[in-house]
Protein backbone atom coordinates (compact mmCIF):
# COMPACT_ATOMS: atom_id res chain seq x y z
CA UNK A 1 84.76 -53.87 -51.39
CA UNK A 2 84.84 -52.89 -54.69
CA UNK A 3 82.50 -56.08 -55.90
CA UNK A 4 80.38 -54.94 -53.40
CA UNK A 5 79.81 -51.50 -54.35
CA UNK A 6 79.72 -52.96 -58.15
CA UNK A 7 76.45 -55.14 -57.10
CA UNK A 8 75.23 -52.16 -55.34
CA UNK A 9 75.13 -49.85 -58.79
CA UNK A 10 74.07 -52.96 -60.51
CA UNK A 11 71.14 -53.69 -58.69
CA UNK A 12 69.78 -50.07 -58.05
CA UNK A 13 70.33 -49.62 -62.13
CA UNK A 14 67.86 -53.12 -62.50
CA UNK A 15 65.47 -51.63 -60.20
CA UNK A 16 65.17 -48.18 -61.68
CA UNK A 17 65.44 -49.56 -64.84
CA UNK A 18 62.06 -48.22 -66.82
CA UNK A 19 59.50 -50.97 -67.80
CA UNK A 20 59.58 -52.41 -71.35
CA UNK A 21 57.23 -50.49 -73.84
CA UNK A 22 55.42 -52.70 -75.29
CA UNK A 23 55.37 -55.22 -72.33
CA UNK A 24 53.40 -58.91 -72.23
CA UNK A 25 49.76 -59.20 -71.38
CA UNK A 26 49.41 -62.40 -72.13
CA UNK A 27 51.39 -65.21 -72.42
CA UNK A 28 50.51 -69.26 -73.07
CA UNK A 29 53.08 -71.86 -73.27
CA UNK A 30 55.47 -69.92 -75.29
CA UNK A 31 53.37 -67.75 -77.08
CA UNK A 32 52.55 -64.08 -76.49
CA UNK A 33 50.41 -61.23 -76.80
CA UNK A 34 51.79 -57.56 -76.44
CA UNK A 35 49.90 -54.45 -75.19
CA UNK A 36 50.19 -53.02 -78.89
CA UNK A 37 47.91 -55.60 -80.11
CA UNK A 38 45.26 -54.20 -77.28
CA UNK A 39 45.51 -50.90 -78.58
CA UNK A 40 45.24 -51.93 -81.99
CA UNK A 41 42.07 -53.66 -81.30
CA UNK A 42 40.68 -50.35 -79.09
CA UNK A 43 41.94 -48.15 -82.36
CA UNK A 44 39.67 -50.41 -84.57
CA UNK A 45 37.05 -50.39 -82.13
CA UNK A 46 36.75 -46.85 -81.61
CA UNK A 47 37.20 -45.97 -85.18
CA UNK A 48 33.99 -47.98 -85.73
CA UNK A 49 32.34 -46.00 -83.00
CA UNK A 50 34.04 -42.57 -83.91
CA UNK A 51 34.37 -41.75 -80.40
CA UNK A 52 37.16 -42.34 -77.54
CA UNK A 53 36.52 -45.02 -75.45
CA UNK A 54 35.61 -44.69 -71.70
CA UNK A 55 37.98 -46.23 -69.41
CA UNK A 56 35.11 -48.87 -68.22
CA UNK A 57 34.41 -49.56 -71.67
CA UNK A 58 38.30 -50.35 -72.07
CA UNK A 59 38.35 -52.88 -69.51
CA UNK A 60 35.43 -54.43 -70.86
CA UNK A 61 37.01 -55.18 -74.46
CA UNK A 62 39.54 -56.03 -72.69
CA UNK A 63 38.50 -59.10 -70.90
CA UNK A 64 36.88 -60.53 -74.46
CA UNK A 65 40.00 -59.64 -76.25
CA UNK A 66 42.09 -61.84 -73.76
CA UNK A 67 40.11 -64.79 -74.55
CA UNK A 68 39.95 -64.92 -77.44
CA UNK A 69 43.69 -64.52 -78.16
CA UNK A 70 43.73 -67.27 -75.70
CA UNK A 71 42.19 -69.32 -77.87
CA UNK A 72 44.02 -68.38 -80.88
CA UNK A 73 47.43 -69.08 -78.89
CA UNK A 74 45.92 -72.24 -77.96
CA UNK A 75 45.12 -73.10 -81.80
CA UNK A 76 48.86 -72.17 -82.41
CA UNK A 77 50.21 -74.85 -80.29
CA UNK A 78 47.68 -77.01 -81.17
CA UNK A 79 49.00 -77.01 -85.00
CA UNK A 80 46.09 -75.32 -86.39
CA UNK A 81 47.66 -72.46 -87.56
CA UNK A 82 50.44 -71.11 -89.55
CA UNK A 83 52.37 -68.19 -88.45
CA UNK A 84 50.71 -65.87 -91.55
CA UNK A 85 46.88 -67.00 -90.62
CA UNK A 86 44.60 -64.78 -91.70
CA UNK A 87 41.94 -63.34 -89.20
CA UNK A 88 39.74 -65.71 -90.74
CA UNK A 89 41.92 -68.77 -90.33
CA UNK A 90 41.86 -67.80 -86.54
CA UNK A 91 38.09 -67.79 -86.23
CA UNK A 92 37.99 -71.30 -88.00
CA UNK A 93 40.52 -72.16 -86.09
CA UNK A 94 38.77 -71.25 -82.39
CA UNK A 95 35.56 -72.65 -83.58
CA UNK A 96 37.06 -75.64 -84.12
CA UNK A 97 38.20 -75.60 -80.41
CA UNK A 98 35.66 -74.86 -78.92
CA UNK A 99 33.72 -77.27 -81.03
CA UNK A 100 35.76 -80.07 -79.81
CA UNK A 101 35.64 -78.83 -76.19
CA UNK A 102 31.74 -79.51 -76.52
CA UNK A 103 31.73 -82.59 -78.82
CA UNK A 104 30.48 -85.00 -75.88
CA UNK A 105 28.01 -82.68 -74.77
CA UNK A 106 24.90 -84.96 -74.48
CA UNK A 107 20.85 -83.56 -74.08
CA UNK A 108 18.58 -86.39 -72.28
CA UNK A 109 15.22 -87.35 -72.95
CA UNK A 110 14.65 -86.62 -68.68
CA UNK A 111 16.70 -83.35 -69.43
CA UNK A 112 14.45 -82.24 -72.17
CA UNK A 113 10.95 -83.23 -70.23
CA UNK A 114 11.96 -81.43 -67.45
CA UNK A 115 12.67 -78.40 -69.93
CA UNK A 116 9.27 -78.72 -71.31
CA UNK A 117 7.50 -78.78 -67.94
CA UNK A 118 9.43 -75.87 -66.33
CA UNK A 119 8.71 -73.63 -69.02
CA UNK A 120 5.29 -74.71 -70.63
CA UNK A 121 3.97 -71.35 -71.75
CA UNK A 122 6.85 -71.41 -74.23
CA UNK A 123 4.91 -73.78 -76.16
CA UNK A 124 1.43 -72.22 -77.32
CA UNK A 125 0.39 -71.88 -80.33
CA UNK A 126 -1.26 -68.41 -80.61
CA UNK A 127 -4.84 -68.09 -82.08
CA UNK A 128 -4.68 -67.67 -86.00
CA UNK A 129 -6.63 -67.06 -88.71
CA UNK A 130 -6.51 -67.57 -92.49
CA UNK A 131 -7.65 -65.04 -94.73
CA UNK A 132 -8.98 -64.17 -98.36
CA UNK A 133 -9.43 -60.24 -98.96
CA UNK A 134 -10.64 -57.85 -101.61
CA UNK A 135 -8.98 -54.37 -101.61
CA UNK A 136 -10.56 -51.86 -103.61
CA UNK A 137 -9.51 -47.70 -103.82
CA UNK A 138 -12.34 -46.49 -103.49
CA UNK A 139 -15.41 -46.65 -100.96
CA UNK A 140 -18.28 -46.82 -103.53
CA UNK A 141 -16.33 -49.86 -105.14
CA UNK A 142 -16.34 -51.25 -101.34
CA UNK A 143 -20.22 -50.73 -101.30
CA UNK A 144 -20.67 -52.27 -104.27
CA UNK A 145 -18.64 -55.66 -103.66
CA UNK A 146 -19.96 -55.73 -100.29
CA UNK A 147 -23.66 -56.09 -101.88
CA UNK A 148 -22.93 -58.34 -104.30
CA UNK A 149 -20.86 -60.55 -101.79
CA UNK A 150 -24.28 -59.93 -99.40
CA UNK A 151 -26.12 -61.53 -102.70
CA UNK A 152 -24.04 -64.21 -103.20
CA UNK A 153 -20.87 -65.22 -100.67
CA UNK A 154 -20.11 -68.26 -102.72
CA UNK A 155 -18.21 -65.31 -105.23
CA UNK A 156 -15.53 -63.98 -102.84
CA UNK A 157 -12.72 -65.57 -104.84
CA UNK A 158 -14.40 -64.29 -108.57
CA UNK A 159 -14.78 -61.23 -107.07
CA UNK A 160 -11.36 -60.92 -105.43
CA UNK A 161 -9.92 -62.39 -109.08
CA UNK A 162 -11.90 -59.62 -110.72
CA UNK A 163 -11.70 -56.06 -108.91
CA UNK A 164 -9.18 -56.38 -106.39
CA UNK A 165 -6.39 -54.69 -105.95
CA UNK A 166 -4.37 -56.53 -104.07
CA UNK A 167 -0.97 -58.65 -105.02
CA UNK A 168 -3.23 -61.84 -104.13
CA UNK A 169 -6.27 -60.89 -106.19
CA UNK A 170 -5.09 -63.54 -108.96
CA UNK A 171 -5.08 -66.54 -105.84
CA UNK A 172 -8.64 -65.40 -105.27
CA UNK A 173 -7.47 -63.24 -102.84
CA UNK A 174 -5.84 -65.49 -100.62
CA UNK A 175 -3.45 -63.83 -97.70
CA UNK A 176 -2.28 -66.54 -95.88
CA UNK A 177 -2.27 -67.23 -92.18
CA UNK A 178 -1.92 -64.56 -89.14
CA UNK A 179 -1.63 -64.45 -85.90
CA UNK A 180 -1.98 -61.24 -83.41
CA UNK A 181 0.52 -58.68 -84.23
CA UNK A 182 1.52 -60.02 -87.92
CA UNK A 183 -1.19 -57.68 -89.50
CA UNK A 184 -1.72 -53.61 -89.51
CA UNK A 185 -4.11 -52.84 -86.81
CA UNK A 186 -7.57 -51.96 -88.42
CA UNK A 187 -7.25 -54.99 -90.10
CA UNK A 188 -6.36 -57.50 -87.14
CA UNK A 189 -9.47 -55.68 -84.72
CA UNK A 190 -11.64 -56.24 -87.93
CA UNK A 191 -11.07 -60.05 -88.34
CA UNK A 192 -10.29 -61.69 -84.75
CA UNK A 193 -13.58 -61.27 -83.47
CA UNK A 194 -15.53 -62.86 -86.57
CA UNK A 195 -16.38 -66.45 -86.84
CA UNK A 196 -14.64 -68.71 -89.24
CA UNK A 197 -16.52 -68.15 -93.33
CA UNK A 198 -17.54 -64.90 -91.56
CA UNK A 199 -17.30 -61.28 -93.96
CA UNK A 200 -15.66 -57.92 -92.20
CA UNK A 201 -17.75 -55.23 -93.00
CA UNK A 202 -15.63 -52.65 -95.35
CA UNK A 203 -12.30 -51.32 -93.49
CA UNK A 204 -10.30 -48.58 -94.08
CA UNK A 205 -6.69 -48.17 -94.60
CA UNK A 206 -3.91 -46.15 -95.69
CA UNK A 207 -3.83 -49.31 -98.86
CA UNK A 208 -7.57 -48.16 -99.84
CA UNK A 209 -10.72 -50.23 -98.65
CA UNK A 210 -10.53 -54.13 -97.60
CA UNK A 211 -13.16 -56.35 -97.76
CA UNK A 212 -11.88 -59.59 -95.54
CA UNK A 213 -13.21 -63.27 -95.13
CA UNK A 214 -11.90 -65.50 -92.50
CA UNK A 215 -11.28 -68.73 -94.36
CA UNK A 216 -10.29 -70.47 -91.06
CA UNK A 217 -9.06 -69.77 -87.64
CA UNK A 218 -7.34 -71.86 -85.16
CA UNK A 219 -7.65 -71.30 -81.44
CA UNK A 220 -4.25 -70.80 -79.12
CA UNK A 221 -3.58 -74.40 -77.84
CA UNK A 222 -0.41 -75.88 -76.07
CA UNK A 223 1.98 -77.83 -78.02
CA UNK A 224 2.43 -81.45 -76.90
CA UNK A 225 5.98 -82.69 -75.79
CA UNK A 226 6.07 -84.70 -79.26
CA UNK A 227 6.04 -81.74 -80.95
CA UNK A 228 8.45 -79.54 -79.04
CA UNK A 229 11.25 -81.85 -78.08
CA UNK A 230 13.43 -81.94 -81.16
CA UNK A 231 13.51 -77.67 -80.38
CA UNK A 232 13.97 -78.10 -77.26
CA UNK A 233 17.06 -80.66 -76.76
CA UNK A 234 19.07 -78.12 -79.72
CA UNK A 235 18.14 -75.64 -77.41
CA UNK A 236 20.00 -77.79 -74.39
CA UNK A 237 22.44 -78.65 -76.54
CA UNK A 238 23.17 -75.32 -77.47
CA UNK A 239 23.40 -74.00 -74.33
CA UNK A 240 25.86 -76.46 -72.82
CA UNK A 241 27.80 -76.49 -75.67
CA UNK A 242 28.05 -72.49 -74.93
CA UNK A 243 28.51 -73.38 -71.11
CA UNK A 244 31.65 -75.77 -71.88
CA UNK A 245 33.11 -73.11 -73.76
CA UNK A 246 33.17 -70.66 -71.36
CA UNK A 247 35.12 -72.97 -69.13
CA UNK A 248 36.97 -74.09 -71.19
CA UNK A 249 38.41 -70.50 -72.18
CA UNK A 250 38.60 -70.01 -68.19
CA UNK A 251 40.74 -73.17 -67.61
CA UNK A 252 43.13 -71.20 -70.42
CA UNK A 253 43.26 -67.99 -68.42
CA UNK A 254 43.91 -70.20 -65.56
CA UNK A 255 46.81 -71.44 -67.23
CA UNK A 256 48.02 -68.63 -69.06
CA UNK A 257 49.82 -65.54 -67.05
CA UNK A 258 48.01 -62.09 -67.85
CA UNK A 259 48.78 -58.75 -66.67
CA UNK A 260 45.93 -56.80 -66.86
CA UNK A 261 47.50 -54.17 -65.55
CA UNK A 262 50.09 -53.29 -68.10
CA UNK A 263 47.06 -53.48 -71.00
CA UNK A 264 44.97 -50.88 -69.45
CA UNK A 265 47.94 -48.45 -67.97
CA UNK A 266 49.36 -48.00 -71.48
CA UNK A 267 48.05 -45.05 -73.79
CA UNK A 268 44.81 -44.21 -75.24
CA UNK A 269 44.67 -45.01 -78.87
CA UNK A 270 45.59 -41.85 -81.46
């Protein structure tokens, strides 16, 4: 009777017994991650932010954080790193996983036609043109190149070389190729509508007064296959390799035992 009663005590002491405070939430093979490492990382996190973290927000880190400690428990038993690694050896470390988890990741030539005929208007090269300008501060010097270039077009680049102001006055005022978007906007409605060896008339800007000359333009055309494959299989490539890596860290939550529930119910970090 008395063993009895002793089991009794024992039992209602394990079951009101409080629950360890800084309990598991994670554990692989026979390595572990605490809660306090959770709250370390929100304390980091928020102290980036400088504000407290909302509860959904919480969860959120939460889920990333489990992963990748999964993967540095999984480097651990893997021998690929000592007990004092650095935060650096641990990223080296889980890149090399996951590296190895996609080394047989393969992109084929069907894989990356498909690709290219699925999403075609990827692959256009916009309209360009390629420019020479003179850039002057004043609008009687404008007038005054614009005659002279009226006289004689043939002396855009002496010109340019001789009373420009620009930082490519001494390439004969040579700017380089552009296509919609890449230049300020007086400029760009000034020059897309001109035919190629075609002179803007004089344009004003914040810079002063520009004189342009389209040296060339290009028309948008489509890229052939030839030319887009090699960006399009590192594309694939990349995006399987990513793909493999997420399952592979699933597989180790699969594997590992996490309790979610004693990360998030502990408290908020001071």
């Amino acid at each position: 009777m008395k063993g009895a009663v002793l089991l009794v005590v024992l039992a209602s002491a394990w079951c009101s017994a409080p629950p360890p405070a800084d309990p598991v939430i994670l554990e692989l093979g026979e390595d572990t991650v605490r809660r306090s490492e959770f709250t370390r990382h929100l304390a980091e996190v928020e102290s980036r932010g400088g504000a407290p973290l909302d509860p959904d927000v919480r969860g959120s880190l939460l889920e990333s954080f489990l992963e990748e400690r999964a993967l540095v428990l999984e480097a651990r038993q893997r021998g690929l790193l000592k007990p004092e690694a650095s935060a650096a050896d641990e990223q080296k470390a889980v890149q090399k996983i996951l590296a190895d988890a996609a080394a047989d990741v393969q992109v084929t030539d069907a894989e990356v036609a498909a690709y290219y005929g699925t999403h075609a208007a990827e692959f256009v090269l916009p309209e360009t043109v390629t420019l020479r300008q003179i850039l002057v501060p004043t609008q009687n010097e404008a007038r005054d190149v614009r005659r002279r270039l009226l006289k004689e077009p043939r002396t855009f680049e002496a010109i340019a070389r001789e009373v420009s102001r620009g930082p490519e006055a001494p390439a004969g005022g040579f700017m380089g190729t552009f296509s919609r978007g890449q230049l300020p906007e007086e400029l760009e409605s000034a020059v897309f509508g001109l035919a190629e060896g075609a002179t803007t008339d004089i344009v004003p800007s914040s810079l002063g007064y520009h004189i342009l000359r389209i040296e060339a333009r290009q028309a948008a055309r489509p890229q052939g296959l030839g030319e887009v494959q090699e960006r399009i299989r590192t594309r694939l490539l990349r995006d399987k390799a990513d793909a493999r890596g997420r399952e592979f860290v699933a597989s180790l939550l699969r594997r590992a035992k996490v309790n979610h529930a004693a990360a998030l119910s502990g408290p908020a970090p001071s």
